[in-house]
N, C-alpha and C. Protein backbone atom coordinates (compact mmCIF):
# COMPACT_ATOMS: atom_id res chain seq x y z
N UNK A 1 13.21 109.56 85.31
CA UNK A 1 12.62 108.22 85.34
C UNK A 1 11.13 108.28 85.65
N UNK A 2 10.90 109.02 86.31
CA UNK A 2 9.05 109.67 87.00
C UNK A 2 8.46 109.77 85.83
N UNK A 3 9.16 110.82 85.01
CA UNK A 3 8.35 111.27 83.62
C UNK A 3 8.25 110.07 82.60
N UNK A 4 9.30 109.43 82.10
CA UNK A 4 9.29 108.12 81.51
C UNK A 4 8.12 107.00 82.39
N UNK A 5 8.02 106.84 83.45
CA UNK A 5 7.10 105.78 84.23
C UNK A 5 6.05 105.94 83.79
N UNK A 6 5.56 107.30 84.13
CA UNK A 6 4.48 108.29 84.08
C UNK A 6 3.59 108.00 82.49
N UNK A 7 4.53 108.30 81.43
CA UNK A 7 4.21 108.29 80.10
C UNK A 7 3.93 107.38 79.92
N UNK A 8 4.64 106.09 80.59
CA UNK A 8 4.33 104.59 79.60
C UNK A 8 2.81 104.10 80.52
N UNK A 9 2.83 104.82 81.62
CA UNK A 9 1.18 104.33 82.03
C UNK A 9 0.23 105.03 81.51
N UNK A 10 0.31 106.91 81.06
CA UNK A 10 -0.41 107.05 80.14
C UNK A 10 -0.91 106.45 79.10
N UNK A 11 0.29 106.19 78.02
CA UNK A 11 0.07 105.19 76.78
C UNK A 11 -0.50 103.78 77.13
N UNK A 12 -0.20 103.00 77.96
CA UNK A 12 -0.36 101.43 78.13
C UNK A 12 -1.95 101.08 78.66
N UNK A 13 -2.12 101.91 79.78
CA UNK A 13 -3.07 101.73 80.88
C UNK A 13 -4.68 101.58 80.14
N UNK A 14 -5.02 102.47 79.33
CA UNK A 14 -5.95 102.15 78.58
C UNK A 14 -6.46 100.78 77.71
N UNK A 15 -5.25 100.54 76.94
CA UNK A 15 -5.47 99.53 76.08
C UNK A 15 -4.95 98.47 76.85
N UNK A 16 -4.50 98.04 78.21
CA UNK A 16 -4.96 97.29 79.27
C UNK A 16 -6.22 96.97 79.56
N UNK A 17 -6.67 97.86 79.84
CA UNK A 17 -8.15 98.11 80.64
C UNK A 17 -9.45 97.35 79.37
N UNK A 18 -8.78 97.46 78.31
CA UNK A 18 -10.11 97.27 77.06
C UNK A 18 -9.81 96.23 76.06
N UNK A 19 -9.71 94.86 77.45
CA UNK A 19 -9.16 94.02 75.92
C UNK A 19 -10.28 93.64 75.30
N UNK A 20 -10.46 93.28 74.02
CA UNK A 20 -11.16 91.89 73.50
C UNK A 20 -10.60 90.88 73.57
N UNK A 21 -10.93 90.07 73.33
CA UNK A 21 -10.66 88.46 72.90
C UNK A 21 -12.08 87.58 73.03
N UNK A 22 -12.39 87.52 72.11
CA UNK A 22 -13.50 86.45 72.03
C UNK A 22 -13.16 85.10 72.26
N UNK A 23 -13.95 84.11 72.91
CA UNK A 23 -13.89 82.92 72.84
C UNK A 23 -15.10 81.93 71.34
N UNK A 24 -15.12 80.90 71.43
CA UNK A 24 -15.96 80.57 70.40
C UNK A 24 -17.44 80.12 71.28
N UNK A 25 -18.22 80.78 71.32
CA UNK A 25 -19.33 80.55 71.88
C UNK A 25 -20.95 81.07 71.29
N UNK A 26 -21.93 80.44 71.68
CA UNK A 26 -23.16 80.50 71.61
C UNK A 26 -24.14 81.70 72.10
N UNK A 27 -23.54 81.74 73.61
CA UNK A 27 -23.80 82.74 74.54
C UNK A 27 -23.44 83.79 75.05
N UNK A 28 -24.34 85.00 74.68
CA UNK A 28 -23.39 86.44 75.17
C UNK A 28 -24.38 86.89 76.13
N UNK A 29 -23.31 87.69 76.95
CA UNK A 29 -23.51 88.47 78.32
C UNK A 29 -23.27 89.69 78.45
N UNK A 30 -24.30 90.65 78.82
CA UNK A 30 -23.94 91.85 79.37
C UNK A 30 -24.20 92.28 80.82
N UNK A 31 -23.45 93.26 81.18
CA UNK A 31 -24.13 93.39 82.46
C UNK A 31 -25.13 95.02 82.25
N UNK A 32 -26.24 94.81 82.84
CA UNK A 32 -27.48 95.38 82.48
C UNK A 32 -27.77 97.00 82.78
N UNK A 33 -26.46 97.61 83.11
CA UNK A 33 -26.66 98.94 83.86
C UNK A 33 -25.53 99.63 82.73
N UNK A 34 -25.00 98.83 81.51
CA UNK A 34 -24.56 100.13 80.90
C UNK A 34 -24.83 100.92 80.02
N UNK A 35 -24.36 101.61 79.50
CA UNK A 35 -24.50 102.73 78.28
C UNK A 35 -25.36 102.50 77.16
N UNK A 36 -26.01 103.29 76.82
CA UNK A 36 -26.41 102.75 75.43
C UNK A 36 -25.94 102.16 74.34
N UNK A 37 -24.86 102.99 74.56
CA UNK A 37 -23.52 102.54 73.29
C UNK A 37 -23.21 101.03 73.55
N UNK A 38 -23.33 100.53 74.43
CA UNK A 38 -22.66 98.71 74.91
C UNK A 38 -23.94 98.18 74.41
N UNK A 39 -25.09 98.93 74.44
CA UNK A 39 -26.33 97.82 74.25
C UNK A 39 -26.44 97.91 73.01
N UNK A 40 -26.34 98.86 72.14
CA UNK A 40 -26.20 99.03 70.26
C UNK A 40 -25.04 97.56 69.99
N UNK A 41 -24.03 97.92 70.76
CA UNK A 41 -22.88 97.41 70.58
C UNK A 41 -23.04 95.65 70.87
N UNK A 42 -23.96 94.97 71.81
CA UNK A 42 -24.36 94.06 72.39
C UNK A 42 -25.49 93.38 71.15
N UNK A 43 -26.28 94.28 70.66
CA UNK A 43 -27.18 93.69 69.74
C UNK A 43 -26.46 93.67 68.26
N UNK A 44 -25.19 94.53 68.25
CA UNK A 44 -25.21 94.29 67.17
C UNK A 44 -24.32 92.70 67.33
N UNK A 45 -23.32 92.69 68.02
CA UNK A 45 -22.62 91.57 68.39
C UNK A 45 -23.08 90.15 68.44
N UNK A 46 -24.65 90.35 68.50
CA UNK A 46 -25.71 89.09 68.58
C UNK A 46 -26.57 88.68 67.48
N UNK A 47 -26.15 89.75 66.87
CA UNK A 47 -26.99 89.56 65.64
C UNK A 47 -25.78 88.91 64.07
N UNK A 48 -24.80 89.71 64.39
CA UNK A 48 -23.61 88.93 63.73
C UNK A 48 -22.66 87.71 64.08
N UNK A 49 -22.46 87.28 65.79
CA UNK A 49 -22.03 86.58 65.94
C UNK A 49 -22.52 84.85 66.09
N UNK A 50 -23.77 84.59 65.52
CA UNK A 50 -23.93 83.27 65.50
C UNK A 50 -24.35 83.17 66.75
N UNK A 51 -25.16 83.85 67.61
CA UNK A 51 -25.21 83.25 69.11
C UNK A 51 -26.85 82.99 69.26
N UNK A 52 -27.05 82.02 70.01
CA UNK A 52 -28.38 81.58 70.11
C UNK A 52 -28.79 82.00 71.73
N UNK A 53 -28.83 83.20 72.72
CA UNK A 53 -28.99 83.50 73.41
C UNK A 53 -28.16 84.72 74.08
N UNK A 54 -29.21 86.05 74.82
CA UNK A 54 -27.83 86.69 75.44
C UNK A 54 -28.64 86.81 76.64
N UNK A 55 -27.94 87.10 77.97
CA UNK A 55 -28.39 87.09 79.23
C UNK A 55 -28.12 88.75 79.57
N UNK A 56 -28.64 89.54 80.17
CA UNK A 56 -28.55 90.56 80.81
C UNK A 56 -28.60 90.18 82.18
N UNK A 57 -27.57 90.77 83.40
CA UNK A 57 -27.22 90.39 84.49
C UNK A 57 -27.76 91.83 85.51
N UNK A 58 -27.74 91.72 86.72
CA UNK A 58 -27.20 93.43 87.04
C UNK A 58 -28.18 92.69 88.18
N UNK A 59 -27.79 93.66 89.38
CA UNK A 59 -28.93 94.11 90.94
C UNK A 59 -29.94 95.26 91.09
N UNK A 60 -30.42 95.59 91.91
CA UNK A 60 -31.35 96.38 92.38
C UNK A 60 -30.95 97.52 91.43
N UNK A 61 -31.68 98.40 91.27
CA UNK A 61 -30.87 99.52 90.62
C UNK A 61 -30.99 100.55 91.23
N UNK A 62 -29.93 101.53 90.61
CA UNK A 62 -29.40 102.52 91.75
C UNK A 62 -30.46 103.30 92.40
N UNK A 63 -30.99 103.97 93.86
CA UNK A 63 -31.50 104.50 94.15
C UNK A 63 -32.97 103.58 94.45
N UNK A 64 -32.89 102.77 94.73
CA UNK A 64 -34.15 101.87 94.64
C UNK A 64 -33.94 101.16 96.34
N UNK A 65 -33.03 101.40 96.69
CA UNK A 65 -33.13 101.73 98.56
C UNK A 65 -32.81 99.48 98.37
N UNK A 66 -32.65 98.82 97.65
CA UNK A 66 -32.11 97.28 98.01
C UNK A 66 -33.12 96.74 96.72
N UNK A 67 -33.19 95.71 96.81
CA UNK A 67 -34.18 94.50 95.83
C UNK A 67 -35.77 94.55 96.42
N UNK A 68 -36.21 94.78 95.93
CA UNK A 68 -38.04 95.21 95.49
C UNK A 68 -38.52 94.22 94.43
N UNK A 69 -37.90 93.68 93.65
CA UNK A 69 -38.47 92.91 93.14
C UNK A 69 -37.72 92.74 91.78
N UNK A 70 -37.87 91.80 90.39
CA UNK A 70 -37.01 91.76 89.26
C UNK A 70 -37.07 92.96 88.51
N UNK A 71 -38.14 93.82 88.12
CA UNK A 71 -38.24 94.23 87.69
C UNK A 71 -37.58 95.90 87.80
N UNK A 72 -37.17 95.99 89.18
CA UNK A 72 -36.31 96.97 89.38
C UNK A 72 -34.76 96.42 89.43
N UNK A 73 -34.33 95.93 88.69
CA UNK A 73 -33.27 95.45 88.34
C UNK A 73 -32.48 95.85 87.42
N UNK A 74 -30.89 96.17 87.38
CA UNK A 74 -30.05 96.12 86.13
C UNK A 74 -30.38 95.35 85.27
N UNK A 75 -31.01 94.16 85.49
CA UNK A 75 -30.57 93.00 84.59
C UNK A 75 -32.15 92.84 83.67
N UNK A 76 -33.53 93.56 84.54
CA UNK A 76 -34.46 93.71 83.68
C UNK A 76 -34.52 94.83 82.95
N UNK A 77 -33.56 95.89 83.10
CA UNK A 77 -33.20 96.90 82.21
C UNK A 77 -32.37 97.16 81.15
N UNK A 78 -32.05 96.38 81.29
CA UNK A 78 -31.04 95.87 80.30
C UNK A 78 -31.47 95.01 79.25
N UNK A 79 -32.28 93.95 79.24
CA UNK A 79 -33.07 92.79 78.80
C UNK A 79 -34.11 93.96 77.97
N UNK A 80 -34.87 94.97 78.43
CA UNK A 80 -35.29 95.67 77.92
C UNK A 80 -34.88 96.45 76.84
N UNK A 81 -33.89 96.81 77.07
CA UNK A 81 -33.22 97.52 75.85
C UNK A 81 -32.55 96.97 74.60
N UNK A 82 -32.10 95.60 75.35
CA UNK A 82 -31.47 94.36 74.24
C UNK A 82 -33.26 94.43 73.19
N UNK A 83 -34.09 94.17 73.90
CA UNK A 83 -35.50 94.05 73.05
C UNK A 83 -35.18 95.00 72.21
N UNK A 84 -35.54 96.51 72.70
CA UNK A 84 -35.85 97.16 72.30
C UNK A 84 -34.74 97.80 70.56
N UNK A 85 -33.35 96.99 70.89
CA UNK A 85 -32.32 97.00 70.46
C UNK A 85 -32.87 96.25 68.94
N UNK A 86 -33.59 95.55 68.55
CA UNK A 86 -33.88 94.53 67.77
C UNK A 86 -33.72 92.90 67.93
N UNK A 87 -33.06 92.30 69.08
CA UNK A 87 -32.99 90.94 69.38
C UNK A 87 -34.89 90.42 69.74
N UNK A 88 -35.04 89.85 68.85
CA UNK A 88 -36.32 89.14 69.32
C UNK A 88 -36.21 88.43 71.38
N UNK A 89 -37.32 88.98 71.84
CA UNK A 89 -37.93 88.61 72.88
C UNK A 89 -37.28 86.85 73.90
N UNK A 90 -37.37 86.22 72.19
CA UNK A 90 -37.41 84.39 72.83
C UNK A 90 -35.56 84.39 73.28
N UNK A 91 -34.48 85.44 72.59
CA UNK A 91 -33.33 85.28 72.47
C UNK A 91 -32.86 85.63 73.81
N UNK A 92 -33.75 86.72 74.71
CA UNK A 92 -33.14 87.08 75.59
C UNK A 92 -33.53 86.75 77.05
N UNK A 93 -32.51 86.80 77.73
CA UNK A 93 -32.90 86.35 79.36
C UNK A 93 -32.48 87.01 80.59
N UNK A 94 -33.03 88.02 81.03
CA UNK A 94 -33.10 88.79 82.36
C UNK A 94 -32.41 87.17 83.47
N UNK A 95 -31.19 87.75 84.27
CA UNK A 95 -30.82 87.32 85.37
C UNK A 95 -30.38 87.75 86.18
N UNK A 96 -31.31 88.70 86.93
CA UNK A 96 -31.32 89.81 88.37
C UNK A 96 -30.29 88.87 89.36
N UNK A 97 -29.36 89.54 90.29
CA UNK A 97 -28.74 89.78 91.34
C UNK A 97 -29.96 90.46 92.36
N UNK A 98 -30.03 90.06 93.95
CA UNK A 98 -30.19 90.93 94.57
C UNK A 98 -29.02 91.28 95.61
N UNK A 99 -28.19 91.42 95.04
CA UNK A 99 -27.26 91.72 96.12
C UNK A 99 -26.99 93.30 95.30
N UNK A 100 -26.88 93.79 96.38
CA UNK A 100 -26.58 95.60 96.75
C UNK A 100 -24.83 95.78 97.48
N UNK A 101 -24.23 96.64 97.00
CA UNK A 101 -23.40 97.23 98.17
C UNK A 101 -22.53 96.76 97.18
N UNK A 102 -21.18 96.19 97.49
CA UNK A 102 -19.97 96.11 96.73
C UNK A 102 -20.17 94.91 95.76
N UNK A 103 -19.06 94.64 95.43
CA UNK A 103 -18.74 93.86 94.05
C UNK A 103 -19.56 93.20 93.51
N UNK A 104 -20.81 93.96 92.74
CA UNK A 104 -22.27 94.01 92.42
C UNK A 104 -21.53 92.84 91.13
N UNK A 105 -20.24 93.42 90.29
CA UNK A 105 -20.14 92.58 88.61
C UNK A 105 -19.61 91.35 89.22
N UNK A 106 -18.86 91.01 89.75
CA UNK A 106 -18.85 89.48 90.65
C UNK A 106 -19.98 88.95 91.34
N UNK A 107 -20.66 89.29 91.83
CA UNK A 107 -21.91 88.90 92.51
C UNK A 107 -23.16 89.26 91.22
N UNK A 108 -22.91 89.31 90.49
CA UNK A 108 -24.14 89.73 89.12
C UNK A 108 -23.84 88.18 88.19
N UNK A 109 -22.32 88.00 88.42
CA UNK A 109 -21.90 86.72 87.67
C UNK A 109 -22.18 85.44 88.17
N UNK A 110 -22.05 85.83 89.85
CA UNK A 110 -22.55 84.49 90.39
C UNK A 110 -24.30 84.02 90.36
N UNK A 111 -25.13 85.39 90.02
CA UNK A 111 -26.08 84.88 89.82
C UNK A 111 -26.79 84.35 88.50
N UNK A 112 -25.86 84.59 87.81
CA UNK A 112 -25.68 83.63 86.51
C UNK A 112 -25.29 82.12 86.64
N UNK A 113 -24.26 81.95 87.67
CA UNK A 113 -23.72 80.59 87.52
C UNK A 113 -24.98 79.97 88.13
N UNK A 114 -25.27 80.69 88.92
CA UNK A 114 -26.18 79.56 89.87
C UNK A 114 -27.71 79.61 88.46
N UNK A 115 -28.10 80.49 88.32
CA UNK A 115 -29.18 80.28 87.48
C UNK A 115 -29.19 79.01 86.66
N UNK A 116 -28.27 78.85 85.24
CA UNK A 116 -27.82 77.98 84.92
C UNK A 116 -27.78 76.64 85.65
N UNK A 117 -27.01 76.67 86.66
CA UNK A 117 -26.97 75.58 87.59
C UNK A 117 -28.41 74.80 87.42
N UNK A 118 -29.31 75.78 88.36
CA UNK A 118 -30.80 75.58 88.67
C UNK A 118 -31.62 74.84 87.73
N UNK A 119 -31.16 75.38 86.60
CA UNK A 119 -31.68 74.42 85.21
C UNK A 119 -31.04 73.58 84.34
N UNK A 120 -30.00 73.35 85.18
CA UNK A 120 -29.02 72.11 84.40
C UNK A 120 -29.02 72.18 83.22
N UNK A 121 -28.36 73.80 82.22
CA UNK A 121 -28.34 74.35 81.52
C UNK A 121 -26.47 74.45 81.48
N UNK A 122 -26.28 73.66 80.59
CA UNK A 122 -24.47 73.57 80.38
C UNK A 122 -23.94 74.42 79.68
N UNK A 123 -23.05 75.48 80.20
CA UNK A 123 -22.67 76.68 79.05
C UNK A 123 -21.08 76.11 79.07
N UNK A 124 -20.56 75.60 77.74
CA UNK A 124 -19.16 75.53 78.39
C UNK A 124 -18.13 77.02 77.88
N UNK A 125 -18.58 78.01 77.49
CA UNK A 125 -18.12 78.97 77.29
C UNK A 125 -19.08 80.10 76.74
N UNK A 126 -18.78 81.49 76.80
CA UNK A 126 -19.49 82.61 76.85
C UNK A 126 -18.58 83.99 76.41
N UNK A 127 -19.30 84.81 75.71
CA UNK A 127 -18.54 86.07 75.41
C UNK A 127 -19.42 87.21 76.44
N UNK A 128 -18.67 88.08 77.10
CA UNK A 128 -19.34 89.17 77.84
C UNK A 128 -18.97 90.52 76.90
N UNK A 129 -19.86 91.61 76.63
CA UNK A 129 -19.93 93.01 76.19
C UNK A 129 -19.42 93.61 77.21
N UNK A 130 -18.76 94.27 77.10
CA UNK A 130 -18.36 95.18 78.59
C UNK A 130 -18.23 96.51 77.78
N UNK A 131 -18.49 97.38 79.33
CA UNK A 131 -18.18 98.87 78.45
C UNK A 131 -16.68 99.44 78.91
N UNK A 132 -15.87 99.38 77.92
CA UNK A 132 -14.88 100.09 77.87
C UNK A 132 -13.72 99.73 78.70
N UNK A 133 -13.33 100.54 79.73
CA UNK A 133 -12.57 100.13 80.45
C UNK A 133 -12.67 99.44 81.59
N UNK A 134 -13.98 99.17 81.64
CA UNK A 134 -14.63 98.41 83.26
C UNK A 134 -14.09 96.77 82.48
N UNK A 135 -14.00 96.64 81.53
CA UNK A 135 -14.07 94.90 80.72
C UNK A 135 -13.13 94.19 81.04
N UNK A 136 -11.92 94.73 81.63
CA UNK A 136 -10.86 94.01 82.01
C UNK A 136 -11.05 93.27 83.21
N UNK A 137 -11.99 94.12 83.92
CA UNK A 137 -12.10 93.72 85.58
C UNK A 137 -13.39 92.56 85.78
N UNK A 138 -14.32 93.08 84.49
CA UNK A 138 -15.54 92.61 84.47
C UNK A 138 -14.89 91.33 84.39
N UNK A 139 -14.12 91.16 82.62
CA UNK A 139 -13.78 89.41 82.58
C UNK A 139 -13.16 88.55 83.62
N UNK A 140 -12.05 89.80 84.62
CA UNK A 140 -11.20 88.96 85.39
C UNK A 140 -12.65 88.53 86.69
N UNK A 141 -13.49 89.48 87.16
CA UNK A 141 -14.56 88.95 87.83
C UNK A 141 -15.81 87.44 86.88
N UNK A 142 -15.73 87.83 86.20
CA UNK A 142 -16.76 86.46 85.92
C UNK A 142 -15.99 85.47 85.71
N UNK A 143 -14.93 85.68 85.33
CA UNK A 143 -13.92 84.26 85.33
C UNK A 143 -13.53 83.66 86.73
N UNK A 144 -13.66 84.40 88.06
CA UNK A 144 -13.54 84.52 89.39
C UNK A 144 -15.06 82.78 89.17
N UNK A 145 -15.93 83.56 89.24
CA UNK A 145 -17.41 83.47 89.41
C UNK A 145 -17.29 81.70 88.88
N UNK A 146 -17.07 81.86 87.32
CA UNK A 146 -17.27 80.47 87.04
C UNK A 146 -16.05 79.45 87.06
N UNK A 147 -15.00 79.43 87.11
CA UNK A 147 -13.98 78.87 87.38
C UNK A 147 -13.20 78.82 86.25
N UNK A 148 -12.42 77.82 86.22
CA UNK A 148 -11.69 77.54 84.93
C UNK A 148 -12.64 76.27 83.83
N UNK A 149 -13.34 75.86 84.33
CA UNK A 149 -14.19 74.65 83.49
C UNK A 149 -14.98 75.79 82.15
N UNK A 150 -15.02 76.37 82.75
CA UNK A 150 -15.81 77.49 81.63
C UNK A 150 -14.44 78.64 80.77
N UNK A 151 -14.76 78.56 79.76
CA UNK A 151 -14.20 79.66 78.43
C UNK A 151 -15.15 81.15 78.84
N UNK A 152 -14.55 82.20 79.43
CA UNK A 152 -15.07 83.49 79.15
C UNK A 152 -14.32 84.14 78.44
N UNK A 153 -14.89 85.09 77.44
CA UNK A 153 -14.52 86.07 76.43
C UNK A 153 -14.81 87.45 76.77
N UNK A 154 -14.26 88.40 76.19
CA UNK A 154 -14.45 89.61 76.68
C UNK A 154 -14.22 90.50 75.27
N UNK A 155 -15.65 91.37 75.28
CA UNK A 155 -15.31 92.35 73.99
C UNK A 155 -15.35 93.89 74.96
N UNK A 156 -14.52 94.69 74.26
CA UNK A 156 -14.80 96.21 75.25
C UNK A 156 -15.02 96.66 73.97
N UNK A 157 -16.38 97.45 74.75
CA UNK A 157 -16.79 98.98 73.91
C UNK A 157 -16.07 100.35 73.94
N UNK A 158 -15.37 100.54 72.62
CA UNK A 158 -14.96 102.12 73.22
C UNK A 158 -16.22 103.31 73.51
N UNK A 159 -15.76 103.63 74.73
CA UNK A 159 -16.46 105.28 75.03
C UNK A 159 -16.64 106.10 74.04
N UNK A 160 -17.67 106.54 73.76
CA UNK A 160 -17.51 107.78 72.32
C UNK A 160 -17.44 109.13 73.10
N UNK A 161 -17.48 109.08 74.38
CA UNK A 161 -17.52 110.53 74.96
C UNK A 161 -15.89 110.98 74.92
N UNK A 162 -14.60 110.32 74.41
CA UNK A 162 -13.08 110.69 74.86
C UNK A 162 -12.73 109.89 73.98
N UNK A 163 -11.66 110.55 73.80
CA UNK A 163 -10.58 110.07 72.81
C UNK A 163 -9.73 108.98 73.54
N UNK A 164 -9.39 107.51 73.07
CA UNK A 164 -9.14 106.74 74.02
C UNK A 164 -7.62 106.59 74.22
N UNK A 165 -7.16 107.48 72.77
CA UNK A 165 -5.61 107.60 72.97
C UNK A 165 -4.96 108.48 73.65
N UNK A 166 -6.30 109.67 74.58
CA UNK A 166 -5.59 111.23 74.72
C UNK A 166 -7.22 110.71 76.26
N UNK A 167 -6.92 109.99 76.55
CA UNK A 167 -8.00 109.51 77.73
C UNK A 167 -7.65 111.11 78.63
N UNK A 168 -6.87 111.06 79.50
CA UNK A 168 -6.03 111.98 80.32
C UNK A 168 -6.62 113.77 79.88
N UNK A 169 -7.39 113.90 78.79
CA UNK A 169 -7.45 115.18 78.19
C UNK A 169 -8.92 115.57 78.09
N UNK A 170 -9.74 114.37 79.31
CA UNK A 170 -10.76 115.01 79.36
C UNK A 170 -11.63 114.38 80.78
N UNK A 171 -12.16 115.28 81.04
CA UNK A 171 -12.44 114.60 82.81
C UNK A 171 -13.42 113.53 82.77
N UNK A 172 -14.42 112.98 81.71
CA UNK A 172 -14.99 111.55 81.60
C UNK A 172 -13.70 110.58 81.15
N UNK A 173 -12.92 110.75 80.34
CA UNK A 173 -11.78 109.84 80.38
C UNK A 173 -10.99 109.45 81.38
N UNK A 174 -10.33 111.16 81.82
CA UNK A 174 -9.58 110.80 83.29
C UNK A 174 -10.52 110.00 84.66
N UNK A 175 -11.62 110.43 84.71
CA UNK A 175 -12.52 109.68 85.53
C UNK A 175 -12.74 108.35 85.62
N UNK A 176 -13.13 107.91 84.50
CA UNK A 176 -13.65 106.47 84.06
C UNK A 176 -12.27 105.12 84.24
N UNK A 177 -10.57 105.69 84.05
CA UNK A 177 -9.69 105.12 83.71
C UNK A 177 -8.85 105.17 84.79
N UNK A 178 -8.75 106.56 85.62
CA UNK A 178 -8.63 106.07 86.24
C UNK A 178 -8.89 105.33 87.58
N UNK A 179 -10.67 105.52 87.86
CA UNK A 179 -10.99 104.82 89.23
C UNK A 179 -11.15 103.26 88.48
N UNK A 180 -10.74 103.02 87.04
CA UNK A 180 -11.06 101.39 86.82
C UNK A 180 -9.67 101.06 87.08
N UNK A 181 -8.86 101.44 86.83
CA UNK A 181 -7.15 101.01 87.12
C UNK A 181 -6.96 100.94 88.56
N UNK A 182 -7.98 101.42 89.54
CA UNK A 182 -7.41 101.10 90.93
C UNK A 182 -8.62 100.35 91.39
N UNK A 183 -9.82 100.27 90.65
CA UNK A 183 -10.87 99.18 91.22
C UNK A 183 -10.03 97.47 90.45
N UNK A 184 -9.23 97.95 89.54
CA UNK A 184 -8.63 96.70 88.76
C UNK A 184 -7.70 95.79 89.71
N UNK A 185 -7.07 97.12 90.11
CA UNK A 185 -5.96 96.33 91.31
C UNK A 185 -6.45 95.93 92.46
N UNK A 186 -7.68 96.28 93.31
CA UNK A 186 -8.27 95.42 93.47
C UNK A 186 -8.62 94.43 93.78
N UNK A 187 -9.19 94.25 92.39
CA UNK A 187 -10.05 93.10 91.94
C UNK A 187 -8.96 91.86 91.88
N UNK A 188 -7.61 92.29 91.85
CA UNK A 188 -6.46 91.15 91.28
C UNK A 188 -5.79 90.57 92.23
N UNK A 189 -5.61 91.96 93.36
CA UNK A 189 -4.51 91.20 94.18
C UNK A 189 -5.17 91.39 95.69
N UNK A 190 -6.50 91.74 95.49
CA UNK A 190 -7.32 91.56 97.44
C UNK A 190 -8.67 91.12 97.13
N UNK A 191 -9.12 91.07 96.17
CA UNK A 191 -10.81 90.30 96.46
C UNK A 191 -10.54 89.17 96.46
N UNK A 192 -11.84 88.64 97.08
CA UNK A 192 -11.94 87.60 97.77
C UNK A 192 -13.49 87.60 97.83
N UNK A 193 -14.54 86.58 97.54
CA UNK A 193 -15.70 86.53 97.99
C UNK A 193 -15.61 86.24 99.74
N UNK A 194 -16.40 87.29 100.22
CA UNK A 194 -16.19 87.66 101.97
C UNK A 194 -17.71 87.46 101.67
N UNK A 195 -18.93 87.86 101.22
CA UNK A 195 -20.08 88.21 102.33
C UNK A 195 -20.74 89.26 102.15
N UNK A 196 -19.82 89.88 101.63
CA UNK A 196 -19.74 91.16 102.07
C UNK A 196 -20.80 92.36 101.68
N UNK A 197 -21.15 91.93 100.38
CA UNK A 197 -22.51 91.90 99.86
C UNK A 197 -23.70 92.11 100.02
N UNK A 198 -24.49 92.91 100.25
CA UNK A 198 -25.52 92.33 100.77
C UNK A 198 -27.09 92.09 99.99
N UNK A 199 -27.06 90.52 100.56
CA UNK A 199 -28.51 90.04 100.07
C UNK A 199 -29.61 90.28 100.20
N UNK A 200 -30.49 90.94 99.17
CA UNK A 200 -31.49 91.00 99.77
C UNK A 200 -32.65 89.76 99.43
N UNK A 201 -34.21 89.15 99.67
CA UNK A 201 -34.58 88.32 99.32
C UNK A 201 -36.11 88.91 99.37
């Protein structure tokens, strides 16, 4: 029964972790610290899907000791590369987090809601890029963030570094799948916005 358990979380656990489902929307989202491959994948998604804006999100970035300012940000690094990606300049919008320390993609989302807020800017739904297997957790966190009044969508990028059917057969696969399957659980059945976070200003 171990070996049968075992197998069907091999096979299943992945294509868990990487859903799509688009919603019908205007506005796409990434969060600003991933791969190149999500940002190819992000511009191309913006350039075919009819959308009139994408936001890059993200905090301090790594090794930058807290928030210094926007420009050391996921979310202005990201915005950068969407440019650099081919999305004209006017399409895109840097929205830095300064919060550091844990649940940076929930706290990256809330500083989206509130942005928006600030400019009485009405999104009633949104598609997010996610990379890979983080997208399951990402959507179930920004859906946390904005409630149910809002439509979020979720596209996952496959990894080109692993085979996503034979994940288990290489240590960026086994790595990536499985610390997202236990940051997933988690995210589902113990977070909670605590605090916990920390702000910097």
């Amino acid at each position: 029964m171990s070996v049968l358990l075992g197998s069907v979380f091999l096979i299943t656990v992945h294509p868990f972790l990487t859903p799509t489902e688009r919603v019908d929307a205007n506005t796409l989202v990434i969060e600003g610290w991933v791969h190149d491959y999500v940002i190819r994948a992000a511009a191309k998604e913006f350039m075919t899907g009819g959308y009139i804006r994408v936001f890059s999100t993200g905090g301090p970035s790594t090794g930058s000791g807290g928030y210094t300012g926007d420009a050391d940000t996921a979310a202005s690094v990201g915005a950068g590369q969407l440019r650099a990606s081919g999305i004209p300049s006017t399409f895109v919008q840097m929205v830095p987090s300064h919060v550091i320390g844990r649940d940076r993609t929930y706290y990256s989302a809330v500083a989206l809601k509130d942005w928006l807020r600030d400019r009485n800017i009405g999104v009633g739904s949104f598609n997010i890029v996610a990379e890979d297997a983080h997208a399951r957790r990402t959507w179930l966190l920004f859906q946390k963030a904005f409630g149910k009044k809002v439509r979020v969508g979720i596209i996952a990028v496959p990894n080109p570094d692993y085979d996503a059917k034979r994940w288990w057969d290489s240590s960026e696969g086994f790595r990536e799948v499985s610390s997202e399957a236990i940051a997933y659980l988690y995210a589902r059945l113990f977070f909670g916005p605590t605090g916990e976070g920390r702000i910097t200003r």
